[in-house]
Protein backbone atom coordinates (compact mmCIF):
# COMPACT_ATOMS: atom_id res chain seq x y z
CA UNK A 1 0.00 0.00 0.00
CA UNK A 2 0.93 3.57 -0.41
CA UNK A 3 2.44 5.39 1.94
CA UNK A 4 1.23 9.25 3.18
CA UNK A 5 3.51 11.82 4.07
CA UNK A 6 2.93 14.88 6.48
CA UNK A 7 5.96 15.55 7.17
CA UNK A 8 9.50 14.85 8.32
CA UNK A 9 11.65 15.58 11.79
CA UNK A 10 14.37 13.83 13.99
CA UNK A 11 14.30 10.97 15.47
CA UNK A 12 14.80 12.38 18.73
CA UNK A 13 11.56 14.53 18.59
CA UNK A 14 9.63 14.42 21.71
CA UNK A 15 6.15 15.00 20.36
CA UNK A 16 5.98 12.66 17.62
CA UNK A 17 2.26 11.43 17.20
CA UNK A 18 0.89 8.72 18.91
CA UNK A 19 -2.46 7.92 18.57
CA UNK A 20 -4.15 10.36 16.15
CA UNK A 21 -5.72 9.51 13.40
CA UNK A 22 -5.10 10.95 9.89
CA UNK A 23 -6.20 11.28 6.47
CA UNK A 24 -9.25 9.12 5.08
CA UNK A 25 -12.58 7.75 6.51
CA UNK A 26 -12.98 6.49 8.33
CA UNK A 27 -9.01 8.17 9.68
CA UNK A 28 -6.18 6.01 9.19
CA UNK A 29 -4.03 5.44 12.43
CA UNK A 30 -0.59 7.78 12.13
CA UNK A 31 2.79 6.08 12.60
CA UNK A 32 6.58 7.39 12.32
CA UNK A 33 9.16 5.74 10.01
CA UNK A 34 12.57 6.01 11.27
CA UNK A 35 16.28 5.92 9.70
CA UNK A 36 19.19 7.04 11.08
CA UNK A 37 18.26 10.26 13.30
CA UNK A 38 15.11 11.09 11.10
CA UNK A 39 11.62 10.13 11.07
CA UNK A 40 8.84 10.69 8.69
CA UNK A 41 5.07 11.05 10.08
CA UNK A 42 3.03 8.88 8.10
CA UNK A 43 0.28 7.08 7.47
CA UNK A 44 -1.08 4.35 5.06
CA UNK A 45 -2.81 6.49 1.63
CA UNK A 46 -6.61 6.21 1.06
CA UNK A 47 -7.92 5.16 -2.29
CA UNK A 48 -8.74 8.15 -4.43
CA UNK A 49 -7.68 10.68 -1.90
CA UNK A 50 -9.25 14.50 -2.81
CA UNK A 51 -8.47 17.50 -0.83
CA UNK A 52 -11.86 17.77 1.02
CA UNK A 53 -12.10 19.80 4.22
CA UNK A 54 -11.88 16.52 7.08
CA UNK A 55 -8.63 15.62 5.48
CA UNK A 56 -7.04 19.03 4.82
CA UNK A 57 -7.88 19.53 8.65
CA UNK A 58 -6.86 16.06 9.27
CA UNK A 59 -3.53 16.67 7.66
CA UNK A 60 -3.41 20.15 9.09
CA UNK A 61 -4.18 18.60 12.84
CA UNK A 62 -1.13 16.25 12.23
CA UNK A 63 1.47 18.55 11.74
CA UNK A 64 -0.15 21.23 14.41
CA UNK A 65 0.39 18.23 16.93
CA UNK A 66 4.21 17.23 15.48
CA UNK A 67 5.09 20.30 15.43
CA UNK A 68 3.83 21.95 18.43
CA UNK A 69 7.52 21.08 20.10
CA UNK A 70 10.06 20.77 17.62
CA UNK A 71 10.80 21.71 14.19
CA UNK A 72 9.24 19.72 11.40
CA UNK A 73 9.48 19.88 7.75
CA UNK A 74 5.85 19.69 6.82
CA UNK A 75 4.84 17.91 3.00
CA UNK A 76 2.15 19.32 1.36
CA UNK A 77 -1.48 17.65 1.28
CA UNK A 78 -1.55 14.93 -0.40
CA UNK A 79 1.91 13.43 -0.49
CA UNK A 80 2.41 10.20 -1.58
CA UNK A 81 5.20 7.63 -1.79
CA UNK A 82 5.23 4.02 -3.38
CA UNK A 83 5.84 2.58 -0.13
CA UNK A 84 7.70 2.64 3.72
CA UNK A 85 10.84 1.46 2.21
CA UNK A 86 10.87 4.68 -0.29
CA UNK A 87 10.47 6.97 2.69
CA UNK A 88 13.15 5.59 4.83
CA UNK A 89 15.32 5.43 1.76
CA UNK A 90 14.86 8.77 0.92
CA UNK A 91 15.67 9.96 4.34
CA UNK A 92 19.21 8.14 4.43
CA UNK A 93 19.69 9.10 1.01
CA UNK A 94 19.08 12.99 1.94
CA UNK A 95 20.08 12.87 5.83
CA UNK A 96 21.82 15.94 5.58
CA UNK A 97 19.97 17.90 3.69
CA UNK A 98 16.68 16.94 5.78
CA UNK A 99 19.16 17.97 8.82
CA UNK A 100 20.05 21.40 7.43
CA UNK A 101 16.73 22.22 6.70
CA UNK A 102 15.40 20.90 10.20
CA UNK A 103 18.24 23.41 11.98
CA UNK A 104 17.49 26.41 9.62
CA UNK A 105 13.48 26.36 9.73
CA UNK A 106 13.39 25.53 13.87
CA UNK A 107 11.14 28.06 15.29
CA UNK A 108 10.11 29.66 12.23
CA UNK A 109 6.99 29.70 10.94
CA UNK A 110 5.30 31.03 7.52
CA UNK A 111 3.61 33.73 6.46
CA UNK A 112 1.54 34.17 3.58
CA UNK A 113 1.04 38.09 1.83
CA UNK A 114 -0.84 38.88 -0.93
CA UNK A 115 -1.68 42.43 -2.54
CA UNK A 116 -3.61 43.58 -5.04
CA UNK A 117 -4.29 47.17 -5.63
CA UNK A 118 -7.40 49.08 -4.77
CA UNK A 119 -8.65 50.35 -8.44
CA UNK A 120 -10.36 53.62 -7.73
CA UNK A 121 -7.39 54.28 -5.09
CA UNK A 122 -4.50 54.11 -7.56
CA UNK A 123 -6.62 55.46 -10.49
CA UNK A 124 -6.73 58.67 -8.17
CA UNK A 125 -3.08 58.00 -6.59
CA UNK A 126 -1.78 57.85 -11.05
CA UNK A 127 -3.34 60.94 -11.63
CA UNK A 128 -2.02 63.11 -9.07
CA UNK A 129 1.42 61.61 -9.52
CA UNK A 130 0.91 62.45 -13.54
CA UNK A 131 0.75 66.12 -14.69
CA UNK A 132 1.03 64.88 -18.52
CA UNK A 133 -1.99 62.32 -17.32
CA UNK A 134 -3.80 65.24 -15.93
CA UNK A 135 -3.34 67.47 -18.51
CA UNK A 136 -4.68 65.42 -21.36
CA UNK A 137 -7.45 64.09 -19.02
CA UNK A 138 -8.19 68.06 -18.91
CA UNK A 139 -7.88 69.06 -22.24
CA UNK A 140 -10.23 66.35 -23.44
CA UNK A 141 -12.78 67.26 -21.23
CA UNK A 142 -13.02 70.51 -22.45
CA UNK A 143 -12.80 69.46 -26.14
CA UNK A 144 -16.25 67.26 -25.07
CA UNK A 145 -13.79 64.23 -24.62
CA UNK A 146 -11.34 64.51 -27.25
CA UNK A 147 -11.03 62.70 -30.73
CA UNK A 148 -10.55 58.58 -30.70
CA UNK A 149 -6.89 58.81 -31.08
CA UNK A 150 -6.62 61.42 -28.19
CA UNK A 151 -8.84 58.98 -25.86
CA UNK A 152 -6.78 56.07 -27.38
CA UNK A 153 -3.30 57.79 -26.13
CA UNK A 154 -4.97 58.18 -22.77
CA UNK A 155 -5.87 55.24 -21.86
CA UNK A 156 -2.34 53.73 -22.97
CA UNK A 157 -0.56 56.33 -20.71
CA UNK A 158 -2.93 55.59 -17.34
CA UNK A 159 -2.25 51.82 -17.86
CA UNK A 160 1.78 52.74 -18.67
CA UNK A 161 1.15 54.78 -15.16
CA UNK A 162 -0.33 51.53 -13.43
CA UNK A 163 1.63 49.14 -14.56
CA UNK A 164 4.72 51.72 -13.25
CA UNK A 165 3.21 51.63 -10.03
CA UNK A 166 2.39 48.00 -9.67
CA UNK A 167 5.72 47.57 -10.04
CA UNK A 168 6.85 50.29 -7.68
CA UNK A 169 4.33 49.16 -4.88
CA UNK A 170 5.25 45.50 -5.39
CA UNK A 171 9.10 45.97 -4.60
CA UNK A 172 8.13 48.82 -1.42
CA UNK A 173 6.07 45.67 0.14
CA UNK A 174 8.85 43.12 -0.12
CA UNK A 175 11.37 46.00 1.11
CA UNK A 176 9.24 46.76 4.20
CA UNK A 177 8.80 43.00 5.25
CA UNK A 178 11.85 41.56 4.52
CA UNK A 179 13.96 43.29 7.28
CA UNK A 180 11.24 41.72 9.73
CA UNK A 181 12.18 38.03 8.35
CA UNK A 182 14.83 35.66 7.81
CA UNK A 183 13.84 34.70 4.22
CA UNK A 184 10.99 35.21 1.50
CA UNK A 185 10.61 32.94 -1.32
CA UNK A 186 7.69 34.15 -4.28
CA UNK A 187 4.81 32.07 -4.98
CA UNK A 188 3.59 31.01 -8.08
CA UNK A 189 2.10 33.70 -10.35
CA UNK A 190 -1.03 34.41 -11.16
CA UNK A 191 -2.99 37.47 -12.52
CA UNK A 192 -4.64 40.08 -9.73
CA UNK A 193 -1.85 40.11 -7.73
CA UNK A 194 0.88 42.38 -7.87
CA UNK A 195 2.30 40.62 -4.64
CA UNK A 196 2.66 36.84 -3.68
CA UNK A 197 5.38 36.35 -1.34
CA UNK A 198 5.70 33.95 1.87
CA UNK A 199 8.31 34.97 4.54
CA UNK A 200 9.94 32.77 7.10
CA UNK A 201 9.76 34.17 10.69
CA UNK A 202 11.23 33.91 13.61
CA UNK A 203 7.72 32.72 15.91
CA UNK A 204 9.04 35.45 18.78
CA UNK A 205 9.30 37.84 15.31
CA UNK A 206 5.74 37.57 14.20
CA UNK A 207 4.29 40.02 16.66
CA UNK A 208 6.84 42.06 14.90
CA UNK A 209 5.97 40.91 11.26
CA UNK A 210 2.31 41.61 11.73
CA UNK A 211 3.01 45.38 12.74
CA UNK A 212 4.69 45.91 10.19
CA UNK A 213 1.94 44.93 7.81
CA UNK A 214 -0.22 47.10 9.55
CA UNK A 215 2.64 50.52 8.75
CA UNK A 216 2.21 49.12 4.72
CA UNK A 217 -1.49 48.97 4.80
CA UNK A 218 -1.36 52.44 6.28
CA UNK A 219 1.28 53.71 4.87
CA UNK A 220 -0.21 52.55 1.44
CA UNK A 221 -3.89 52.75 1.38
CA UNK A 222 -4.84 51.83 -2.39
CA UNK A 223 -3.39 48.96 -1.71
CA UNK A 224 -5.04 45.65 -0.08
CA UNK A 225 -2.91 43.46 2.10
CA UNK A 226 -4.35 39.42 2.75
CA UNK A 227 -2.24 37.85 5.65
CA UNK A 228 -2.22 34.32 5.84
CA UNK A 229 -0.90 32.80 8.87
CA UNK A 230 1.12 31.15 10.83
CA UNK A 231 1.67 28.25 8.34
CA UNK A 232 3.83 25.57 8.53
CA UNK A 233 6.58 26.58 6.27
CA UNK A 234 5.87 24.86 2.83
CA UNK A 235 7.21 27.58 0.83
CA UNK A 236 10.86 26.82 2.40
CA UNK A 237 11.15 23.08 2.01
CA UNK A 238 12.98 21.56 -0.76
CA UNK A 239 10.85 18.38 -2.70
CA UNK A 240 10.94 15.41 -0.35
CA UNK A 241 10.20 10.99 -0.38
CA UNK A 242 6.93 11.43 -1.90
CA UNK A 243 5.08 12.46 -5.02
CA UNK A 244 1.74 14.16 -5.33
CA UNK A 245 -1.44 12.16 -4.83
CA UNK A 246 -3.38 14.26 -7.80
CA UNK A 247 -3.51 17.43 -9.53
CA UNK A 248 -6.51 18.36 -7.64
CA UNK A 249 -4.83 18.66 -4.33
CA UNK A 250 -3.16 21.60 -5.03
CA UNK A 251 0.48 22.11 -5.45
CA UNK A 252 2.71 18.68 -3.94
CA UNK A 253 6.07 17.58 -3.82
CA UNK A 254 7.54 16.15 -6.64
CA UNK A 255 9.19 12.64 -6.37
CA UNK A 256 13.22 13.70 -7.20
């Protein structure tokens, strides 16, 4: 049978599961794979696994509990290996790697920050940055709205503008965060944001981290600011024993 990842710490962890059930239905009992001075939280994989809300939780509730006294590198929902013999072998094969990573992500945790920009907000904010933009926005209100090709010229100069300040606002978010982290890594992109970054944080940091959010939202208020967090830190773990269950799930680890 296949075997289900959550995640990977040392052997000498002192708050490994026992007990708990994990992913499927009804939950399958969770167990811990050893070699050498690692272990792998596991569990057997349930036919057809999907990410619906019992086992993201169920997942979730596993690493909450691993990790609640030690560091643990945490594999994304719905990881998947061939068996307990590719896990273990995995783990000797990449000891020291899975030991680096353990020391440099102990006591850190992950935050999530999106942005997208308010539309009205930085309409107004390009304009009063703009005098050419405000000029021509001028003139062709008093001509009754200008000719095509004057409208045309426009509307390529405010979206010139925007882009401009997408670009601007995007690198004065990562500049005010970073200081307040130990590393950021970009997520994937995708259109509507002009910010997808998740920073690694020191846990006695995040009081810190979140104030500083708070100085960006205020000091920048056409643009929106979505938090996500704590998080086990996904974004800073390298691909691991296991490959991804389905496409569905969401993004997985790839099997190297």
């Amino acid at each position: 049978m296949s075997t289900y990842v959550y995640g990977i710490t040392a052997k000498s962890h002192s708050a490994l599961p026992k007990g708990m059930g994990g992913v499927g239905d009804p939950p399958l009992p969770v167990r811990v794979l050893t070699a050498g001075d690692l272990a792998a939280v596991v569990s057997d994989a349930p036919e057809g696994l999907r990410p619906k809300r019992k086992d993201l939780l169920a997942h979730q509730n596993v690493l909450a509990e691993a990790g609640a006294a030690g560091a643990v590198l945490p594999m994304r929902f719905g990881s998947v290996a061939p068996d307990d013999d590719t896990v273990t072998s995995v783990l000797t094969e990449r000891a020291d790697h899975y030991k680096e990573r353990l020391q440099a992500l102990d006591g850190k945790v992950e935050y999530n920050v999106k942005a997208t920009h308010q539309e009205e907000a930085v309409l107004h904010r390009v304009m009063s940055e703009n005098p050419e933009i405000r000029a021509m926005t001028e003139a062709n209100r008093q001509s009754g709205g200008g000719s095509y090709e004057q409208r045309l010229r426009l509307g390529e100069m405010v979206v010139a503008a925007v882009k401009d300040r997408e670009t601007e606002d995007a690198a004065e978010v990562q500049s005010a965060l970073e200081p307040v982290a130990t590393a950021v890594n970009a997520g994937p992109e995708s259109t509507g944001w002009l910010v997808n970054l998740s920073f690694l944080v020191e846990r006695d940091a995040a009081e810190s981290f979140l104030a500083e959010v708070e100085q960006v939202r205020k000091g920048h208020p056409h643009i929106e600011l979505r938090v996500n967090g704590p998080l086990p830190p996904y974004s800073f773990v390298e691909p691991g024993p296991a490959e991804h269950a389905g496409s569905t799930a969401g993004p997985g680890i790839a099997q190297e």
